[in-house]
Every structure is written in C-alpha cells, then in structure tokens.
Protein backbone atom coordinates (compact mmCIF):
# COMPACT_ATOMS: atom_id res chain seq x y z
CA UNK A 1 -122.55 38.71 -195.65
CA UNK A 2 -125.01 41.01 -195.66
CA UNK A 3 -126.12 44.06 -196.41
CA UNK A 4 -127.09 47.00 -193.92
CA UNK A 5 -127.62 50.96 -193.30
CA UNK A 6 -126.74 52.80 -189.99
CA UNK A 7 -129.83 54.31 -189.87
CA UNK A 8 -129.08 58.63 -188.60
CA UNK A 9 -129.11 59.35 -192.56
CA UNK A 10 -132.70 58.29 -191.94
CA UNK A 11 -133.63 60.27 -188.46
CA UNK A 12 -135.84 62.40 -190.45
CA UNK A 13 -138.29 59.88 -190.79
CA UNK A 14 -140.03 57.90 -188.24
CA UNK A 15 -138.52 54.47 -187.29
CA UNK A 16 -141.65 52.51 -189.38
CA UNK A 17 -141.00 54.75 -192.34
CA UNK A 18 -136.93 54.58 -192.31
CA UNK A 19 -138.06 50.51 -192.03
CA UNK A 20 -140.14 50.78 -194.77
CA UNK A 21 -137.42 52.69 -196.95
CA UNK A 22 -135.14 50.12 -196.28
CA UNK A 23 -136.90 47.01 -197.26
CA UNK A 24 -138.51 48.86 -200.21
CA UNK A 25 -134.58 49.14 -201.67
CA UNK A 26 -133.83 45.40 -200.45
CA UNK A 27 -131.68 46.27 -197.57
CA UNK A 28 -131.12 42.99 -194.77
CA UNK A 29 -130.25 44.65 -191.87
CA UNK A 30 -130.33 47.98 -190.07
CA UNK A 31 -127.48 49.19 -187.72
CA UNK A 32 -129.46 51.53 -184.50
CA UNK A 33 -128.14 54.83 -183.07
CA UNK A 34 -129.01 54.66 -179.43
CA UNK A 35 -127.21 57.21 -177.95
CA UNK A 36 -124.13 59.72 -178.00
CA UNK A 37 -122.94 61.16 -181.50
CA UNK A 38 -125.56 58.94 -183.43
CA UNK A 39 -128.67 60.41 -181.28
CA UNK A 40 -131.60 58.39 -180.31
CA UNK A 41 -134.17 59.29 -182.64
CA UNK A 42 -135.18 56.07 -183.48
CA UNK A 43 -134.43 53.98 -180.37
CA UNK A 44 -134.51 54.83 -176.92
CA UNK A 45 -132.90 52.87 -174.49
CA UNK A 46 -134.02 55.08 -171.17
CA UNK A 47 -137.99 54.49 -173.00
CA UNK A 48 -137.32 50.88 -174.48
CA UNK A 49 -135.85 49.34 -171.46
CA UNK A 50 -138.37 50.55 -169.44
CA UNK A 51 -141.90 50.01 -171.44
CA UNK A 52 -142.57 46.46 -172.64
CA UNK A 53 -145.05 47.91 -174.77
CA UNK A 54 -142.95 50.15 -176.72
CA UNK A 55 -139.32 47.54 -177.02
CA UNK A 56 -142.74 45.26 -178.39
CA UNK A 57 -143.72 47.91 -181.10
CA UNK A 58 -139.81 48.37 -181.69
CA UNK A 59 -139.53 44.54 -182.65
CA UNK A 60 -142.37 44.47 -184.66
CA UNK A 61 -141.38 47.10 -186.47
CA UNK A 62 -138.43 45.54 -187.64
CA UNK A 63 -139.95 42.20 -188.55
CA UNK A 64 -142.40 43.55 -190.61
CA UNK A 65 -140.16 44.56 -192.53
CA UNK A 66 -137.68 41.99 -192.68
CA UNK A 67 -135.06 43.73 -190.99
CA UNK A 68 -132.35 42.67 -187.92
CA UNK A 69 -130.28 44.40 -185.89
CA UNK A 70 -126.12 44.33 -186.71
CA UNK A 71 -125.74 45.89 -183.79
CA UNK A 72 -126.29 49.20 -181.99
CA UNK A 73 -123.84 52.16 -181.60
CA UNK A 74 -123.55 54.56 -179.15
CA UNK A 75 -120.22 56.72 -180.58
CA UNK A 76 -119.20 59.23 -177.86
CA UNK A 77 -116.67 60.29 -175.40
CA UNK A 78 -117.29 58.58 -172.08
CA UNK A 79 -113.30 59.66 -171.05
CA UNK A 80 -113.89 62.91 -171.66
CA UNK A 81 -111.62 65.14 -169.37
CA UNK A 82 -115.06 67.40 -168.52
CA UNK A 83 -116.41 65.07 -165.77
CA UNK A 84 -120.27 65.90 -166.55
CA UNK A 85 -119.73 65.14 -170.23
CA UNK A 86 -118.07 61.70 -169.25
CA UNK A 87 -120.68 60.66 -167.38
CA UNK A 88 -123.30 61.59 -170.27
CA UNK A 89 -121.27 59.22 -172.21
CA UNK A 90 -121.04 56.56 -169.98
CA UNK A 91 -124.55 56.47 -169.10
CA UNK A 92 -125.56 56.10 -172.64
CA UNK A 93 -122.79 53.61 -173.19
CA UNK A 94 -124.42 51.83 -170.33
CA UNK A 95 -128.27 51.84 -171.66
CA UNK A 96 -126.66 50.91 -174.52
CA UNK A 97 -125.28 47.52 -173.42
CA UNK A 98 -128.54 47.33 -171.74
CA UNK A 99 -130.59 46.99 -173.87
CA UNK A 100 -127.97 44.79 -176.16
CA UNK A 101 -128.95 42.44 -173.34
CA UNK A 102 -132.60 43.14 -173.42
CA UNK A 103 -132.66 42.41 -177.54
CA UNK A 104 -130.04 39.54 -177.86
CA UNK A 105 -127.46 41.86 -179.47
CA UNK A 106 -123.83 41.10 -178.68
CA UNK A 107 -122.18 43.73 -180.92
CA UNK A 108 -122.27 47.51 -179.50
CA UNK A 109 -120.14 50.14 -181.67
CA UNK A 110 -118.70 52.98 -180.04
CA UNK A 111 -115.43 55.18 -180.20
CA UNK A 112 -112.47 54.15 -177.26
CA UNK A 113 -113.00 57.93 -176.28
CA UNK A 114 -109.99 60.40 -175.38
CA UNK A 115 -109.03 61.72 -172.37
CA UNK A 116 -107.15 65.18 -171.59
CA UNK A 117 -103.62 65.48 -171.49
CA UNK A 118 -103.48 65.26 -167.52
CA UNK A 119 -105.91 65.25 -164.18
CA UNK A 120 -106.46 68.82 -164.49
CA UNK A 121 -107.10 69.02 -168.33
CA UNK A 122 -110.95 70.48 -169.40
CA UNK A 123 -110.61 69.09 -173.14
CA UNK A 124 -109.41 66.27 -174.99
CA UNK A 125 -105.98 66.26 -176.33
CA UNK A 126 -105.26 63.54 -179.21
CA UNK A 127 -101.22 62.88 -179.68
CA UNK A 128 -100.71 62.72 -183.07
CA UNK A 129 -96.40 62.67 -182.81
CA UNK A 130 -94.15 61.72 -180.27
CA UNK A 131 -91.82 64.09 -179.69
CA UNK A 132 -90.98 66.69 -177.92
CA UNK A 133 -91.30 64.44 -175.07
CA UNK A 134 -94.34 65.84 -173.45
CA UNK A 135 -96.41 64.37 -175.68
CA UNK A 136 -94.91 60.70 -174.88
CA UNK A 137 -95.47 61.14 -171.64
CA UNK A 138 -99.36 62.72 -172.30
CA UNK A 139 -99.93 59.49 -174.27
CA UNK A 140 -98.62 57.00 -171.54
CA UNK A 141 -100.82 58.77 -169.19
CA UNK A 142 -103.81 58.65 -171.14
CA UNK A 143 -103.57 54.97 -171.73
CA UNK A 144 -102.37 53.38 -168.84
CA UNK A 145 -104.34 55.47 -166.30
CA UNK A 146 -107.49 56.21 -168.07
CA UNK A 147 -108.12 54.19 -171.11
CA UNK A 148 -107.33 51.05 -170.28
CA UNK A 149 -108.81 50.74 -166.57
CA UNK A 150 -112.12 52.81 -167.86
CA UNK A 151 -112.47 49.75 -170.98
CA UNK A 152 -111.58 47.02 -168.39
CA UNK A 153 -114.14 47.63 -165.97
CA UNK A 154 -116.80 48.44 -169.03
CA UNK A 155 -115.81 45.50 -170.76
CA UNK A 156 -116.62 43.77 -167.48
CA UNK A 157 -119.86 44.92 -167.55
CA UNK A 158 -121.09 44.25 -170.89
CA UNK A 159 -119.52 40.47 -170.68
CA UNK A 160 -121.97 40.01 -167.29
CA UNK A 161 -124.64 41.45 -169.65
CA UNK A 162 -123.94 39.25 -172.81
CA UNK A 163 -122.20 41.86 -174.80
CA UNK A 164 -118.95 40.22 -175.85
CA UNK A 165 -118.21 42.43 -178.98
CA UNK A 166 -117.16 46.20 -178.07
CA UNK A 167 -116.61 47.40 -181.84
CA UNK A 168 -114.54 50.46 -181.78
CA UNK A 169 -114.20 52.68 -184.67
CA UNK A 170 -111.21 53.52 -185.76
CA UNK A 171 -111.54 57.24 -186.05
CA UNK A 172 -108.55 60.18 -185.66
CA UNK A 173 -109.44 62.14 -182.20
CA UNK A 174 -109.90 59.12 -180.54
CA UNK A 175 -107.15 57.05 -178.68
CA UNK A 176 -108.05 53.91 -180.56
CA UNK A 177 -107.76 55.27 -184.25
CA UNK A 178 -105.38 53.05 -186.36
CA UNK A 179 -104.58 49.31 -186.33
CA UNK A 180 -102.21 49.51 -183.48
CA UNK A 181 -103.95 50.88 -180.82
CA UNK A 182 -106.73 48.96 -181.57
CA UNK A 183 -104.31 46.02 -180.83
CA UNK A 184 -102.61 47.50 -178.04
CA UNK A 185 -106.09 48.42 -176.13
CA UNK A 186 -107.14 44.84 -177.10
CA UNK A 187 -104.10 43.10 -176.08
CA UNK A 188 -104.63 45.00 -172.74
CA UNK A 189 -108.37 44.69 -172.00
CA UNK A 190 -109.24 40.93 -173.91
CA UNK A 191 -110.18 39.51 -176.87
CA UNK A 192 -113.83 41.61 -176.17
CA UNK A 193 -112.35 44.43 -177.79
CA UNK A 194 -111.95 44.68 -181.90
CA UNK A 195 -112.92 47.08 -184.98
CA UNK A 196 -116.49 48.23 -185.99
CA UNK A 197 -114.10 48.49 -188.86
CA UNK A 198 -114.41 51.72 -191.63
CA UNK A 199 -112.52 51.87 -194.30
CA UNK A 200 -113.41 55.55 -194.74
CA UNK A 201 -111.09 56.79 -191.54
CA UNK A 202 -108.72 54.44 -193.09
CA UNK A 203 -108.54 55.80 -196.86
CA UNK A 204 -108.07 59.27 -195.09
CA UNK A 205 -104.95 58.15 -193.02
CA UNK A 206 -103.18 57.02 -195.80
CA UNK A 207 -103.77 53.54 -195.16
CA UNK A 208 -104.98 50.92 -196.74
CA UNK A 209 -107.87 49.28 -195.49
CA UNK A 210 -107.07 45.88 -197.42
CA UNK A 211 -104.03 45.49 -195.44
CA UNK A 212 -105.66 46.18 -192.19
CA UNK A 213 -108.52 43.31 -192.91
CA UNK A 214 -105.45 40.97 -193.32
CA UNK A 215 -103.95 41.82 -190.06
CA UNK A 216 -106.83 42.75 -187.91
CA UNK A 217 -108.98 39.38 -189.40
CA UNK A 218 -105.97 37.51 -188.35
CA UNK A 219 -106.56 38.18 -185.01
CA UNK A 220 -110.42 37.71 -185.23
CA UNK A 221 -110.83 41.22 -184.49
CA UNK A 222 -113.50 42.69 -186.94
CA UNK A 223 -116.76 42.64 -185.41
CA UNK A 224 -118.56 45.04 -187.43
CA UNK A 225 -117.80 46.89 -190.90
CA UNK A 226 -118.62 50.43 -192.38
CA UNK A 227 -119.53 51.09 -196.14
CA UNK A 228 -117.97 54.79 -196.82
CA UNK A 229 -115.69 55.71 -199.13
CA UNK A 230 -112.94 58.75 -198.87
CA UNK A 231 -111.61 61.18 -202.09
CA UNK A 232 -108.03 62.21 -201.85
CA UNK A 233 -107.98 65.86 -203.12
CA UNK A 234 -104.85 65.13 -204.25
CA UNK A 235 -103.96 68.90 -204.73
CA UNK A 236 -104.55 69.94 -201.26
CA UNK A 237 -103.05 66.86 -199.64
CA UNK A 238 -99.86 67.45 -201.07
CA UNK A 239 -99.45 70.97 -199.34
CA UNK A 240 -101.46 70.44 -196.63
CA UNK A 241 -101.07 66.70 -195.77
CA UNK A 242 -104.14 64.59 -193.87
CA UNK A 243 -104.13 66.35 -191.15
CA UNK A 244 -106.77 68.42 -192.20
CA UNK A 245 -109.15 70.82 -189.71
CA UNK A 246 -111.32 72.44 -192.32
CA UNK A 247 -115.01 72.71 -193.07
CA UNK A 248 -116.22 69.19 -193.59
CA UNK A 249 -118.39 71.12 -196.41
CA UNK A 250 -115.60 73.24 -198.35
CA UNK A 251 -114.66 70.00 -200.32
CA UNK A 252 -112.10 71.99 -202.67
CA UNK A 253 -110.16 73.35 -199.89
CA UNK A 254 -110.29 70.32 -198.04
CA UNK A 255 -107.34 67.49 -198.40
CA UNK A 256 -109.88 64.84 -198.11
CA UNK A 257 -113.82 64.40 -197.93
CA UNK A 258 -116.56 61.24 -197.49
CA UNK A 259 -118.44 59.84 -200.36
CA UNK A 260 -121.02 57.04 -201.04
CA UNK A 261 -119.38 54.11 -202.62
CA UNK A 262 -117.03 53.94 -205.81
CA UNK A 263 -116.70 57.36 -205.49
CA UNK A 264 -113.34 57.37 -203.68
CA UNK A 265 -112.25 54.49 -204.91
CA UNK A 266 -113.07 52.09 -207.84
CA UNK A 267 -115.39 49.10 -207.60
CA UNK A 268 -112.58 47.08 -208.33
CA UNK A 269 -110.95 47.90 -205.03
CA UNK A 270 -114.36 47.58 -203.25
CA UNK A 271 -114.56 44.25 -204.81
CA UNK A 272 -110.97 43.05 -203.40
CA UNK A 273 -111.77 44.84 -199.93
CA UNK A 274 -114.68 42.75 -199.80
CA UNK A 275 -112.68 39.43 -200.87
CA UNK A 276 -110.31 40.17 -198.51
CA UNK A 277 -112.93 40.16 -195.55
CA UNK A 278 -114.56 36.63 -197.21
CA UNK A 279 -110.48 35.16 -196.68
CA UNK A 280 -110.62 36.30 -193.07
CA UNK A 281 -113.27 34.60 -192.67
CA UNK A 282 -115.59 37.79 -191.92
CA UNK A 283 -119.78 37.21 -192.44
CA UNK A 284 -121.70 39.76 -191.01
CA UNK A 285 -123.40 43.13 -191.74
CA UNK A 286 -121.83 45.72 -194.75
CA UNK A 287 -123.62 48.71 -193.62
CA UNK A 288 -123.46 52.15 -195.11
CA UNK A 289 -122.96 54.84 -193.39
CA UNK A 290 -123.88 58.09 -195.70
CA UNK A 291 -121.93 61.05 -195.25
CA UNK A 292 -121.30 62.37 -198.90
CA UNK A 293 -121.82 66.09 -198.67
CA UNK A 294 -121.82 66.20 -202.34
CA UNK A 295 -125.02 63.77 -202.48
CA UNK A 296 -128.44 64.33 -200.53
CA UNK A 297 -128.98 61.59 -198.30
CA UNK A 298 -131.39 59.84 -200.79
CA UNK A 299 -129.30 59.37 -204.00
CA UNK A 300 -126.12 58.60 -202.07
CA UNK A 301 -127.88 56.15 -199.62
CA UNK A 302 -129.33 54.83 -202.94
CA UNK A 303 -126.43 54.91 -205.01
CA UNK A 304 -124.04 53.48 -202.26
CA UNK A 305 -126.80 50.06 -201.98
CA UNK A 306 -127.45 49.38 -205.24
CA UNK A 307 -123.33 49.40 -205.68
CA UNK A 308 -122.83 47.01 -202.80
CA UNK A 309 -125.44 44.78 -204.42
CA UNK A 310 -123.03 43.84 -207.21
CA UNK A 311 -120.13 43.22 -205.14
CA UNK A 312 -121.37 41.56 -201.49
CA UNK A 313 -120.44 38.12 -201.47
CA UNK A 314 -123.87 36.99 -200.26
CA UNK A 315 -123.76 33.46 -200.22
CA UNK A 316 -121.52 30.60 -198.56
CA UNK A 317 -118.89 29.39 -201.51
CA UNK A 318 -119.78 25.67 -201.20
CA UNK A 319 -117.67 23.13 -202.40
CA UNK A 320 -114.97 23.77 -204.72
CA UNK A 321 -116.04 20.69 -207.06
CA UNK A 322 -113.59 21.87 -209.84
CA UNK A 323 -110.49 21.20 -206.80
C-alpha cells in the first residue's frame, strides 16, 4: 500500500509547493482534483489536454518530487435535475477521463450523482425511507431511468478511453451512498463500477467500514480508499439521530463531525481496517482527505500522515517461513 493526500487541503499553494510539502513529510502519492466539488486549482484538464508544454511541466512536477498519481477525482452532480448544471458536471467528468487517458490513469473518483424526484423536478431529491409510497416510486425512477442509462453510456466512454475504474464515493445525497447501491448500480452497469471507498461517510451512517471491506473486497470492488475519520457526538445522536443538516462547523450541536485520523476512532481500529483491506487483497493508495474543522489544515494533514505511517502495511508479507 501506499500512502497519499487528495491534494484541495493544499489549493492554497501552488502545485510545485503542495509537491514539495508532500515529499518533505514522506508522502508516495498525491490524489488530483480536476474538476467539480474538488476545483481545479492544481490541474486543468481544459489547459493540460490542450498544451503539451504545460501536461510536460505538470509531470515534471510530480517526479521531482517523487510523487504519482492514485487517481484523479472530479466529485459532482452530472444528473443533476437543473439541465445547465448537469452538463457542467458532465463536461468536467468528461475532461476528466480525458486526460486519465492522456496520463495513463485508470482510476477516476467521482460521486454517482442524484437526480430529481421526476422530469419536471429543478433540485435533487435523495430517498432516504421507503414509504409512503411516493418515495418508492421516486427511487425506481431515479435509477432505472436516469442513473443507470447516464453510468452506462459514461462507463462506455471511459472503457474506449482506458478508464476501467469509475470509483464512486459513497456519500449520503448521492444515489450510490451505502454498500448496496453501490452493488446494485454495479451489478447493473459492469464490473467498471466500485468504491473510491471512505470510511468517514461510513462511521457517520452507523456502519462499519470493516464489514463493508469484507463484502465490497469480495467482489473486487474497492478501487480507491479515503483516510478520514468521523466522531459520534454521542449526546446529540441519540436525540437527533444521523440524519443531521446542521453547520458542518457547530461541532457541539452537531450529531457527528470529520476528523484527521485516531480521532474518531482508535488506532487499533485503524489498524484492523487496514488488515482487513491487506485480506481482500487491496494494494493501492491510503490517501487523506483533511476535513477536521477542529484542526487547521497543517497539523491535521500532519497529524493524520505521521499516524498512517505506523499502521500502513507497506510491504508485500513474503513467505510465511514459520507455516
């Protein structure tokens, strides 16, 4: 495995100096915004794909300082119900895989999107329950004539462009957002489709993001893998539940909040969740993504590396001589 950053905690800085911060604190590889949610400060497809000169300087960048891509993400909404925010999506989604093609990169991360609840809808409306029975039939409508024809036909794409790993997150909001639907939408679409998988979206559900290595590594369906943690306020969950619509920044009124490593959860259970993706057989990228509003980006960027240092399983195991 090894060990990475998703680099819009870094947009501040220029793409030589977020390099150069990066190898400085021994970091292998470097997960690249390119579009939607994530931005494009440091990469460009629209500028990259079109100026030899510049995708050059981009490389070089990134050699000097010992870094590789795990793959680039382009997080958005290209089903969104508003037509003209779709297509922004989906054009970035497509420079995205572009440019994949351009670099060599098979992995793109992105969200499955959500559409409205019907043709005439202006927002997006995530089911969260299943009855009263409008919202079944909002949810078969979503999926069988939006979701699944848009990801067939862009999963068509990116396979003609040599991108055969679409890594959704699994992130509430979205269609795909638990390990179900990610099934079901890759059961429907191919095997093209897994998890850019986050245990932080996980810890906030309730779930337990051991489990879902088991079941989703099982089906060779982790492609990609987030380093954020999630704290329980255990106070305000129990009256409130997960559900939670809050300030991101009013942690004590909040039933749940992101943090840097170990500080949702133990290193222990870091240190299992990690074993757990060495059984099923997963080797990429760990990269952090830092969104602990109780840290500035530097110490919890900091703190969240030097805590994966100890617990990556870096190497291959070898032999068992002792068996």
């Amino acid at each position: 495995m090894k060990l990475g950053v998703f680099n819009p905690v870094l947009n501040d800085q220029s793409f030589e100096e977020a390099c150069a911060y990066l190898e400085r604190h021994g970091v292998q590889m470097i997960e690249v915004g390119c579009g939607g949610f994530p931005g494009k400060a440091h990469c460009d497809p629209k500028v990259l794909l079109n100026d030899e000169a510049k995708l050059q300087e981009f490389k070089d960048t990134l050699e000097r300082h010992n870094l590789t891509i795990s793959g680039f993400s382009c997080h958005g909404n290209p089903i969104h119900p508003d037509k003209e925010t779709a297509k922004k999506f989906d054009e970035d989604l497509t420079d995205a895989i572009l440019l994949c093609e351009k670099m060599g990169i098979s992995i793109l991360n992105t969200f499955s999107g959500c559409p409205g609840s019907d043709e005439m809808a202006q927002k997006p409306n995530w089911v969260t329950c299943s009855w009263p029975e409008d919202f079944s039939e909002i949810l078969e409508w979503q999926w069988e004539k939006v979701l699944i024809p848009y990801w067939k036909e862009k999963v068509a794409f990116a396979k003609a462009h040599g991108v055969d790993k679409i890594a959704l997150e699994l992130h509430p909001g979205f269609c795909v957002y638990n390990t179900h639907s990610l099934l079901r939408l890759r059961e429907a679409v191919g095997p093209e489709i897994g998890a850019n998988l986050d245990p932080s979206h996980l810890f906030w559900q309730q779930m337990d993001p051991i489990e879902v290595v088991r079941v989703l590594g099982e089906a060779n369906a982790i492609f990609h893998f987030h380093a954020k943690d999630t704290q329980i306020n255990e106070h305000m969950c129990r009256i409130n539940g997960v559900l939670d619509t809050s300030y991101y920044g009013d942690a004590l009124k909040r039933s749940w909040f992101f943090r840097s490593i170990g500080y949702g959860h133990d290193m222990g259970y870091w240190k299992k969740l990690i074993s757990e993706l060495r059984m099923v057989g997963y080797d990429h990228v760990i990269s952090i993504e830092h969104e602990d509003g109780l840290m500035s980006q530097n110490e919890g960027l900091v703190k969240s590396i030097e805590a994966l240092k100890q617990i990556i399983i870096f190497e291959d195991p070898g032999e068992m001589y002792w068996a």
